[in-house]
Protein backbone atom coordinates (compact mmCIF):
# COMPACT_ATOMS: atom_id res chain seq x y z
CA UNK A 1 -7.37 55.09 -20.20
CA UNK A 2 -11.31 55.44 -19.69
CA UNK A 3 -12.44 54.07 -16.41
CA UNK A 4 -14.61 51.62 -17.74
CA UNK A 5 -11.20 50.19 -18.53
CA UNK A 6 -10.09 50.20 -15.16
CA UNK A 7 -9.98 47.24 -13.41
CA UNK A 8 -13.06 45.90 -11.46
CA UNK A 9 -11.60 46.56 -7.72
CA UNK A 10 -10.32 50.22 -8.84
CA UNK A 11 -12.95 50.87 -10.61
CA UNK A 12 -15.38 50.01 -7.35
CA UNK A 13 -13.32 51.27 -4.85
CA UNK A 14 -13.45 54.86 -6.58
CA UNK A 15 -16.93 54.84 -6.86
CA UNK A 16 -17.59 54.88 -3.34
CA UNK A 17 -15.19 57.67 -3.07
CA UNK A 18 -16.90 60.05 -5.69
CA UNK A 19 -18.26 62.57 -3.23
CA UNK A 20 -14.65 63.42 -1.86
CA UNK A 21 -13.88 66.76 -2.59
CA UNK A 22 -10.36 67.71 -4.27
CA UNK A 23 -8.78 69.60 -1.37
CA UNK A 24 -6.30 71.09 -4.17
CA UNK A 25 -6.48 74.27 -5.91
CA UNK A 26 -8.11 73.43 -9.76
CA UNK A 27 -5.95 73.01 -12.60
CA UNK A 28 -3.05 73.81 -10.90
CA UNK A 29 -2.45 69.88 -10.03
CA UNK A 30 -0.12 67.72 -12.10
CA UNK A 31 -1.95 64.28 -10.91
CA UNK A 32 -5.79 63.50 -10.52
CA UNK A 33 -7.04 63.51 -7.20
CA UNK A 34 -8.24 59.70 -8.47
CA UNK A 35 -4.61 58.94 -9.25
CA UNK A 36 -3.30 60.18 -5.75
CA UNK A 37 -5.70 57.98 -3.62
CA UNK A 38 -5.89 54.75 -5.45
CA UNK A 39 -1.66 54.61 -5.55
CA UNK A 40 -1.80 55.79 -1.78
CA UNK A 41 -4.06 52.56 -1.09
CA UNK A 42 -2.46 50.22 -3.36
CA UNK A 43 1.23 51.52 -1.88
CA UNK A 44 -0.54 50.60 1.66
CA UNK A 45 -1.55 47.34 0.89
CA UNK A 46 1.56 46.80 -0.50
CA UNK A 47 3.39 48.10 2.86
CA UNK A 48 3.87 51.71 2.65
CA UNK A 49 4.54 52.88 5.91
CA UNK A 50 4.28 57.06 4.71
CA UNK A 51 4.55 59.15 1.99
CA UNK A 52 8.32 58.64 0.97
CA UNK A 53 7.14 55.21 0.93
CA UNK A 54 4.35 55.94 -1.68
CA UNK A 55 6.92 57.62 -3.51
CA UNK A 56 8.91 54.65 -4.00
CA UNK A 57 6.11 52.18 -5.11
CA UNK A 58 4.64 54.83 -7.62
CA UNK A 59 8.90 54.25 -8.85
CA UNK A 60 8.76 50.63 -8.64
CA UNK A 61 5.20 50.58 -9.96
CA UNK A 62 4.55 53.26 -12.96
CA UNK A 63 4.58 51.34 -15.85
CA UNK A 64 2.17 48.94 -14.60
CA UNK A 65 0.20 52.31 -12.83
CA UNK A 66 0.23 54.04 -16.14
CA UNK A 67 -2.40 51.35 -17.38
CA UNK A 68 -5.26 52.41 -15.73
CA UNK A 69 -4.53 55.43 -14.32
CA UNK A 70 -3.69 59.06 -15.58
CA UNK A 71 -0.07 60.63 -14.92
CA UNK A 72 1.89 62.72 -16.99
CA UNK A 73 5.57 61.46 -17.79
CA UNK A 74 6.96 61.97 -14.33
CA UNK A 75 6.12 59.58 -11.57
CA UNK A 76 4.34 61.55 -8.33
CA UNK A 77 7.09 62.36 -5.74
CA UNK A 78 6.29 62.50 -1.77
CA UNK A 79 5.01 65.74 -1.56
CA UNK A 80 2.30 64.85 -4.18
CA UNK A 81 1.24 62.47 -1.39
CA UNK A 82 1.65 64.61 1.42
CA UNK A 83 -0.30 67.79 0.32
CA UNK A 84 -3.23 66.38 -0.95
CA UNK A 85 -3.43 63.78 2.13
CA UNK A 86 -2.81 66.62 4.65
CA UNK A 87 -5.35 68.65 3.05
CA UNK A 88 -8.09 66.18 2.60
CA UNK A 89 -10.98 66.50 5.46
CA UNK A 90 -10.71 63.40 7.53
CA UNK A 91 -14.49 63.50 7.98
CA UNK A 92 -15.59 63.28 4.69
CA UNK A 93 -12.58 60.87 4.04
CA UNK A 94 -13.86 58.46 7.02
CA UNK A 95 -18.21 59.43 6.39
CA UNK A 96 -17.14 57.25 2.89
CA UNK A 97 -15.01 54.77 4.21
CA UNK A 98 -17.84 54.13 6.01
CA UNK A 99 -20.10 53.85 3.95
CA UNK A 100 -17.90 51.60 1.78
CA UNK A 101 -17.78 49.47 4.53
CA UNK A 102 -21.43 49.63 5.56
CA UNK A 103 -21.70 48.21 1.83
CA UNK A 104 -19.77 44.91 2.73
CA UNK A 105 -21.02 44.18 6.95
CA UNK A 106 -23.37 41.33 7.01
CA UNK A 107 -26.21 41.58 9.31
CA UNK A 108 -25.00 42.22 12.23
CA UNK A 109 -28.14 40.90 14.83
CA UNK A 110 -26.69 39.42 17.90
CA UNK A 111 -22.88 40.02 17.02
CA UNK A 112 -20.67 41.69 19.00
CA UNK A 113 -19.49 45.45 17.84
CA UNK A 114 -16.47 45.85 20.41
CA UNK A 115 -15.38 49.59 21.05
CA UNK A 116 -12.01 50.78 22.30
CA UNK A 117 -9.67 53.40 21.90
CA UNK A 118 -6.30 53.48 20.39
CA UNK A 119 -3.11 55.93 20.44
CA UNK A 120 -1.62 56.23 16.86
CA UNK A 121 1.89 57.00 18.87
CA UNK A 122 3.91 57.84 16.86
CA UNK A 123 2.01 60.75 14.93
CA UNK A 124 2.69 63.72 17.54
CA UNK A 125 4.20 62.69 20.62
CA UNK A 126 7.54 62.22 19.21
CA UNK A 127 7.68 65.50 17.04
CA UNK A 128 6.20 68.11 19.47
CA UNK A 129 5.86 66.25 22.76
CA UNK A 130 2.04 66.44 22.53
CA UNK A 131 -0.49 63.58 23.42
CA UNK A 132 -0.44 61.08 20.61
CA UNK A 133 -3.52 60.46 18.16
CA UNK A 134 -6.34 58.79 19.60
CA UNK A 135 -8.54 56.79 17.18
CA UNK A 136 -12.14 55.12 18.57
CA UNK A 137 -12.92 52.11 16.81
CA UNK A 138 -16.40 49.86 16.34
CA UNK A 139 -15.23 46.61 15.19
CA UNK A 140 -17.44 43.81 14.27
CA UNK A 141 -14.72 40.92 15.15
CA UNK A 142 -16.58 38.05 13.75
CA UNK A 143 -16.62 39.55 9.97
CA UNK A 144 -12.91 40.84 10.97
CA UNK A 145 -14.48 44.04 9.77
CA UNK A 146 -13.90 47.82 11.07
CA UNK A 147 -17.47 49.01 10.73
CA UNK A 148 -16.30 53.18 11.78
CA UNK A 149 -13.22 54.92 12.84
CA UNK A 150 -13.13 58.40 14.61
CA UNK A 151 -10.09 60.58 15.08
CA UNK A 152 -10.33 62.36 18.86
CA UNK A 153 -7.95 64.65 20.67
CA UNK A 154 -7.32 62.04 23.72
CA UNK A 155 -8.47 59.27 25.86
CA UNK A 156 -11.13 61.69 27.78
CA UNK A 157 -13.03 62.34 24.00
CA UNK A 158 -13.69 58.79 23.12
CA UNK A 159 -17.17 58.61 24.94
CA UNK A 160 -18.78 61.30 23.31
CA UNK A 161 -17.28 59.82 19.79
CA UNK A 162 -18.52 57.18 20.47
CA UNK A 163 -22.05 58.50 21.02
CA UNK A 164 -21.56 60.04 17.67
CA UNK A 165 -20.32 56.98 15.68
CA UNK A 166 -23.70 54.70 17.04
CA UNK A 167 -25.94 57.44 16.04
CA UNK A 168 -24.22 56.99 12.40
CA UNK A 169 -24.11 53.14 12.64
CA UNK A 170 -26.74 50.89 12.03
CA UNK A 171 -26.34 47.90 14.57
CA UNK A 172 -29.89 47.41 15.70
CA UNK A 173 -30.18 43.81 17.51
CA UNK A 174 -26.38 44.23 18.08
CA UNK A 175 -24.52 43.51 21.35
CA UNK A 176 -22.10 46.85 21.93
CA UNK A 177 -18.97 45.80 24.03
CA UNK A 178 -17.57 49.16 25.84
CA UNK A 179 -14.39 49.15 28.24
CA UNK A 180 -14.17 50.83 31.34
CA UNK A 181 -12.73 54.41 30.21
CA UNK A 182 -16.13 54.51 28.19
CA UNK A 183 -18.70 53.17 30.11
CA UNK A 184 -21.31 55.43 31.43
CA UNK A 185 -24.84 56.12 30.75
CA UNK A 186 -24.64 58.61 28.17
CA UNK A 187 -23.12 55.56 26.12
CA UNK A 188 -25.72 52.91 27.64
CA UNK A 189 -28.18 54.88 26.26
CA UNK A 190 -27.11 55.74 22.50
CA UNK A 191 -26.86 52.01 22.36
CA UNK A 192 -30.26 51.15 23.52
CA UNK A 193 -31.81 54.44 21.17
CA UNK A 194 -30.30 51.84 18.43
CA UNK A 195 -31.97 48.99 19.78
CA UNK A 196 -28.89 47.36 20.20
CA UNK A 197 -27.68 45.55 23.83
CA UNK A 198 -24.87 46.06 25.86
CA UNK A 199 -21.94 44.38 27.78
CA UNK A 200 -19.65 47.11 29.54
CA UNK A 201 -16.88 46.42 31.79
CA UNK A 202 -17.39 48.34 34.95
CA UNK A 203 -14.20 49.49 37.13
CA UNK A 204 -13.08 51.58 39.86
CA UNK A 205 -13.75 54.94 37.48
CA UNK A 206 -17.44 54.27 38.33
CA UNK A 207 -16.77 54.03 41.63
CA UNK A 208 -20.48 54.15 42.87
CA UNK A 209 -21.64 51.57 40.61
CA UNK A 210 -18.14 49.64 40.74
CA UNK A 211 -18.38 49.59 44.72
CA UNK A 212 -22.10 48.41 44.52
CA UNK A 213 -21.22 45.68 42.34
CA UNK A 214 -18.18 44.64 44.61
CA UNK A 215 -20.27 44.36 47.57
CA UNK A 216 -22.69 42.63 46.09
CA UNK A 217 -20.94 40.03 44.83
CA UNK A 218 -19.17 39.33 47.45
CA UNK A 219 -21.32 38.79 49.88
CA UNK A 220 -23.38 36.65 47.54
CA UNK A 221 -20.55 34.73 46.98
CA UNK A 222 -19.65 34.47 50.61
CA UNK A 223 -23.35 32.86 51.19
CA UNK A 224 -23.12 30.13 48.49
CA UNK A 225 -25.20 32.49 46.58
CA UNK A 226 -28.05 31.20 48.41
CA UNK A 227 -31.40 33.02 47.60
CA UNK A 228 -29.69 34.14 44.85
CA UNK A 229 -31.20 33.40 40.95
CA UNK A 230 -27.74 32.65 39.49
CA UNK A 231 -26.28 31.95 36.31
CA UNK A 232 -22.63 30.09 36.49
CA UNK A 233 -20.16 29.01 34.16
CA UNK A 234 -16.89 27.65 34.79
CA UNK A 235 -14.08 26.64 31.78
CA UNK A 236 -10.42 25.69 32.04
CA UNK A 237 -7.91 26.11 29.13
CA UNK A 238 -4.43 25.01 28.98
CA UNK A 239 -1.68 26.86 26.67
CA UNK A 240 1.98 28.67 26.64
CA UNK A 241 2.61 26.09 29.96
CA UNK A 242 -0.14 27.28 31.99
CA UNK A 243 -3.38 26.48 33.15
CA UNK A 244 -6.60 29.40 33.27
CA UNK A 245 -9.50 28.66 34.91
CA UNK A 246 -12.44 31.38 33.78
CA UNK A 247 -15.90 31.62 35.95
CA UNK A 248 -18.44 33.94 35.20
CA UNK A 249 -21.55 34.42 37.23
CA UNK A 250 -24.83 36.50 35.69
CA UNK A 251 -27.50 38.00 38.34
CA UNK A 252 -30.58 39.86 37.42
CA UNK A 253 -30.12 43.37 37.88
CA UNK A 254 -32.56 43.67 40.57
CA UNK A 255 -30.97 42.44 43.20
CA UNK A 256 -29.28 45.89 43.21
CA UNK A 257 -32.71 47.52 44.10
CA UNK A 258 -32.65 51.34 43.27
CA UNK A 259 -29.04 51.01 41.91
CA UNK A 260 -30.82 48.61 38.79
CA UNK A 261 -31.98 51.54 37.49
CA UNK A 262 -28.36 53.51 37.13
CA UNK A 263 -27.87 52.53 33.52
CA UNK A 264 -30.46 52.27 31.08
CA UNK A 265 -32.02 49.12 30.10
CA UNK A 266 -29.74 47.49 32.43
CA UNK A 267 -31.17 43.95 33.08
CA UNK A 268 -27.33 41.61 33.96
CA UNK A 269 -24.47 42.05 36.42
CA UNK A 270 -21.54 40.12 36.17
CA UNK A 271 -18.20 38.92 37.79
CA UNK A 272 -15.24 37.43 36.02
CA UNK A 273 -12.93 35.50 37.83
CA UNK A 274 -9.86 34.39 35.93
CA UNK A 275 -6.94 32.19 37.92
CA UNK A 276 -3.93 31.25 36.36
CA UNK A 277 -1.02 28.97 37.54
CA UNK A 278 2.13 29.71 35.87
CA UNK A 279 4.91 26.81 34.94
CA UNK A 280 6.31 28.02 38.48
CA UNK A 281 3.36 27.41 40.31
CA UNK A 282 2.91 31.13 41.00
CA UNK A 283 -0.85 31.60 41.18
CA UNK A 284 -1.90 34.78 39.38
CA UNK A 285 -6.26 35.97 40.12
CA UNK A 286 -7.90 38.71 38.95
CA UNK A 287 -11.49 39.50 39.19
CA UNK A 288 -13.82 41.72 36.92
CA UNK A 289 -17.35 43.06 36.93
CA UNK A 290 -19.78 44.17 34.33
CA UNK A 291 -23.23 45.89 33.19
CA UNK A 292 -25.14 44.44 30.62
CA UNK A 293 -28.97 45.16 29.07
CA UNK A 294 -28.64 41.79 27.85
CA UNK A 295 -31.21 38.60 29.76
CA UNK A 296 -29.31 37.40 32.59
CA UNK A 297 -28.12 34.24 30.43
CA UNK A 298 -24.50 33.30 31.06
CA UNK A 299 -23.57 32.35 27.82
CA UNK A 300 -24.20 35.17 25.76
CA UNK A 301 -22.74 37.68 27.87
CA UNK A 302 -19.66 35.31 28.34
CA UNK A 303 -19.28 34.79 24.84
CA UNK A 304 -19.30 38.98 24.29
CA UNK A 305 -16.84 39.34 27.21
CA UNK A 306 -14.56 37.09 25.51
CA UNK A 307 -15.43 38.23 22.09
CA UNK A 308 -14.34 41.99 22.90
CA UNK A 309 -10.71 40.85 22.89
CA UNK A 310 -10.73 40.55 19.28
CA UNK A 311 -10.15 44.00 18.61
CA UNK A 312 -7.06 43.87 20.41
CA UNK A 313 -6.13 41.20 19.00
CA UNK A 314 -7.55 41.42 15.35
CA UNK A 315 -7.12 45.18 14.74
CA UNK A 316 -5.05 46.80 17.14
CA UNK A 317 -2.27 44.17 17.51
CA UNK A 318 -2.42 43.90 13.40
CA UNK A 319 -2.17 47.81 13.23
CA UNK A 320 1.02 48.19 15.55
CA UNK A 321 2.75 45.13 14.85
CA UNK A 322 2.16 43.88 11.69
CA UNK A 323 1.51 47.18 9.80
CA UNK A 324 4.00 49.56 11.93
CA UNK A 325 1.38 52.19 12.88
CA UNK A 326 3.38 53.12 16.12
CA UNK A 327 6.35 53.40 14.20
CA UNK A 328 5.06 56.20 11.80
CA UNK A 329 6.22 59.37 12.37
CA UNK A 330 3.66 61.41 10.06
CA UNK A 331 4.28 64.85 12.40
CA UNK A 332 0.77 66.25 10.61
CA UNK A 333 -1.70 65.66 12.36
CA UNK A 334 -4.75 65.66 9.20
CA UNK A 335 -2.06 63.32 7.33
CA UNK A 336 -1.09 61.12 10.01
CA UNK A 337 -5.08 60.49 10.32
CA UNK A 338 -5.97 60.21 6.78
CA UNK A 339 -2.45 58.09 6.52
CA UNK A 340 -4.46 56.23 9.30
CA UNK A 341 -7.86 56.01 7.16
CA UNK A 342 -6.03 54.35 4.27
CA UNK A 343 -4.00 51.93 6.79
CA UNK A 344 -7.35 50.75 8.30
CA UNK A 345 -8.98 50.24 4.48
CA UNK A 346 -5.67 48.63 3.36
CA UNK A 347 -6.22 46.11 6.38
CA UNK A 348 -10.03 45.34 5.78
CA UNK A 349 -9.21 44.33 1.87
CA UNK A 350 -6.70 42.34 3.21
CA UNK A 351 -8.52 40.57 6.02
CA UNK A 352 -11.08 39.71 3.94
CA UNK A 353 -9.03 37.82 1.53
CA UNK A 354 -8.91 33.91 2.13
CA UNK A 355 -6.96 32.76 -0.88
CA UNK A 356 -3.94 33.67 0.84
CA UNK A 357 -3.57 31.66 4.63
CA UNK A 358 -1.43 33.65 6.01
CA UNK A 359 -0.82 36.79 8.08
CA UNK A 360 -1.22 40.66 6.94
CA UNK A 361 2.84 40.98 6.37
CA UNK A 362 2.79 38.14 4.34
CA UNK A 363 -0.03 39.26 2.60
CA UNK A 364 1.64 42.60 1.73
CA UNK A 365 4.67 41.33 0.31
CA UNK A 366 2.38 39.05 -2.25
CA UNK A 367 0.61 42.19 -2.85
CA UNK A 368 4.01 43.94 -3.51
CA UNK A 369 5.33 41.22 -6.13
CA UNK A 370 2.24 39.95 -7.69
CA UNK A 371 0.36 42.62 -9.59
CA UNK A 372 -2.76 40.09 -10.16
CA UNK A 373 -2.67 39.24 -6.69
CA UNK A 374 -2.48 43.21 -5.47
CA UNK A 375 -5.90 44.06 -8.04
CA UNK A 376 -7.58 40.93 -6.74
CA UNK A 377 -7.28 42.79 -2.80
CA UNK A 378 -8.92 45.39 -4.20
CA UNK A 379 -11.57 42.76 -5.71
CA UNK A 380 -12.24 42.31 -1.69
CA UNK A 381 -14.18 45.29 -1.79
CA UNK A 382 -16.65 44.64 -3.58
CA UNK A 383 -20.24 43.93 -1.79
């Protein structure tokens, strides 16, 4: 079938791949490289957990396959999947996913672009006893949309990715959320380069700049914060049989003196205090500080604080949980990242759709028994 017979979301999603390069020898391939990615994505959304998996659907699926896409008379086996998936370069694979992506982000001024880390566990640890795959992530919660992925050796890499990915992005009038393992001024400053802002947690890893902001703070607090320009805000939320109680206090920088100047553009400093009392009565505190280049307005940096969560909770949670990314036990390490890469695209279609109200798992298993409703994911991707 001629692709302008394709359907619409195949048809689109294909486009933006174009410039990825066959890994496989020429003409010595039984299935189009085109064939091979769209049934790995539409096995993902469907649930796929690896390439046995993708084996399986193409089973289940090859009539319906064979109506837009080429394949001889035999259906693609596993190893179809798993050579041209371990042989594809990552970085070209992820340089157009993000561009696909880049095609479908609203404008981003004054949202929150939360970075973090995450081990894909199960890729490497379990089959050679080596550090599992790290993945650094920007993630725009508020479109619920992963705006660039990069694949590093470990936890110590992520920083300099990271520097990397914002000099790809384009997230000028942006607020960049950073946690502690990545904030330092190498990253402060990539992020004000892109005219973008700033909210990083700051911890005992920066121990100059953590103990400075300790002191401070205390003994501010200690005085009433007399003499003091202070921003406060104090909310209380009740859920799960517990109460929270969450304070935040913003300062000008200044007050800091010489020490203002440690980060670049650096212009906040904040404490978090959160208190819980448990159904018990147990009384649980814990108390957090942060560097922003952002005014010293409370809300807004309270708001990002919160808002940083979300990729936790939106992406990382989803990944593990929901789509078994911990459990997969691709042992290769270019497949268990590009296996990654289609994962993370599988979850954007299906985030974005809204005609469905219910979770990812759900989602998949429409996807997986409704061929309209599988296409119309794909329809998600479409600016």
């Amino acid at each position: 079938m001629q692709s302008s017979e394709r359907p619409t979301g195949v048809q689109s999603i294909l486009q933006h791949f174009a410039d990825l390069r066959d890994p496989r020898v020429a003409n010595r391939c039984d299935y189009p490289f085109e064939t091979v990615l769209v049934i790995g994505l539409l096995g993902v959304l469907c649930g796929a957990e690896g390439w046995t998996d993708l084996e399986v659907f193409a089973e289940s699926k090859g009539d319906w396959l064979r109506a837009f896409l080429e394949m001889p008379e035999a259906l693609p086996k596993e190893g179809v999947f798993r050579r041209l998936f371990s042989a594809l370069r990552p970085a070209a694979f992820e340089a157009c996913m993000r561009a696909w992506v880049r095609s479908l982000a609203e404008d981003l001024t004054g949202q929150v672009v939360a970075f973090d880390g995450k081990a894909m566990r199960g890729a490497l640890s379990r089959a050679f006893g080596r550090t599992a795959l790290h993945q650094v992530h920007a993630w725009a919660g508020s479109q619920r949309l992963l705006l660039a992925q990069r694949a590093v050796p470990g936890a110590p890499e992520e920083s300099a990715a990271i520097v990397s990915m914002l000099e790809a992005l384009h997230l000028k009038g942006a607020v960049v959320t950073i946690d502690a393992g990545n904030a330092d001024k190498k990253v402060a400053r990539a992020v004000i380069d892109q005219e973008a802002d700033y909210v990083a947690t700051v911890k005992a890893n920066r121990k100059t700049f953590h103990t400075a902001l300790a002191t401070f703070f205390a003994g501010a607090e200690a005085a009433g914060f007399a003499g003091v320009t202070v921003r406060h805000q104090k909310t209380q939320e009740r859920g799960h049989g517990r109460d929270e109680w969450r304070e935040v206090w913003v300062v000008p920088a200044k007050v800091l003196g010489e020490m203002a100047t440690y980060w670049p553009g650096l212009q906040s400093i904040v404490m978090v205090r959160r208190t819980r009392v448990l159904p018990d009565a147990t009384l649980q505190s814990w108390t957090h500080y942060y560097a922003s280049s952002l005014p010293p307005r409370v809300g807004p940096i309270a708001n990002a604080i919160r808002e940083h969560w979300s990729v936790e909770n939106g992406l990382h949670w989803v990944l593990d949980v929901q789509m078994g990314e911990d459990a997969c036990t691709i042992h290769d390490e270019v497949g268990a990242t590009n296996f990654g890469l289609l994962r993370r695209m599988a979850l954007t279609l299906l985030q974005r759709d809204d005609t469905l109200k219910r979770g990812v798992k759900a989602k998949q298993k429409k996807a997986g028994w409704n061929n309209d409703y599988l296409l119309h994911l794909l329809t998600r991707g479409l600016a």
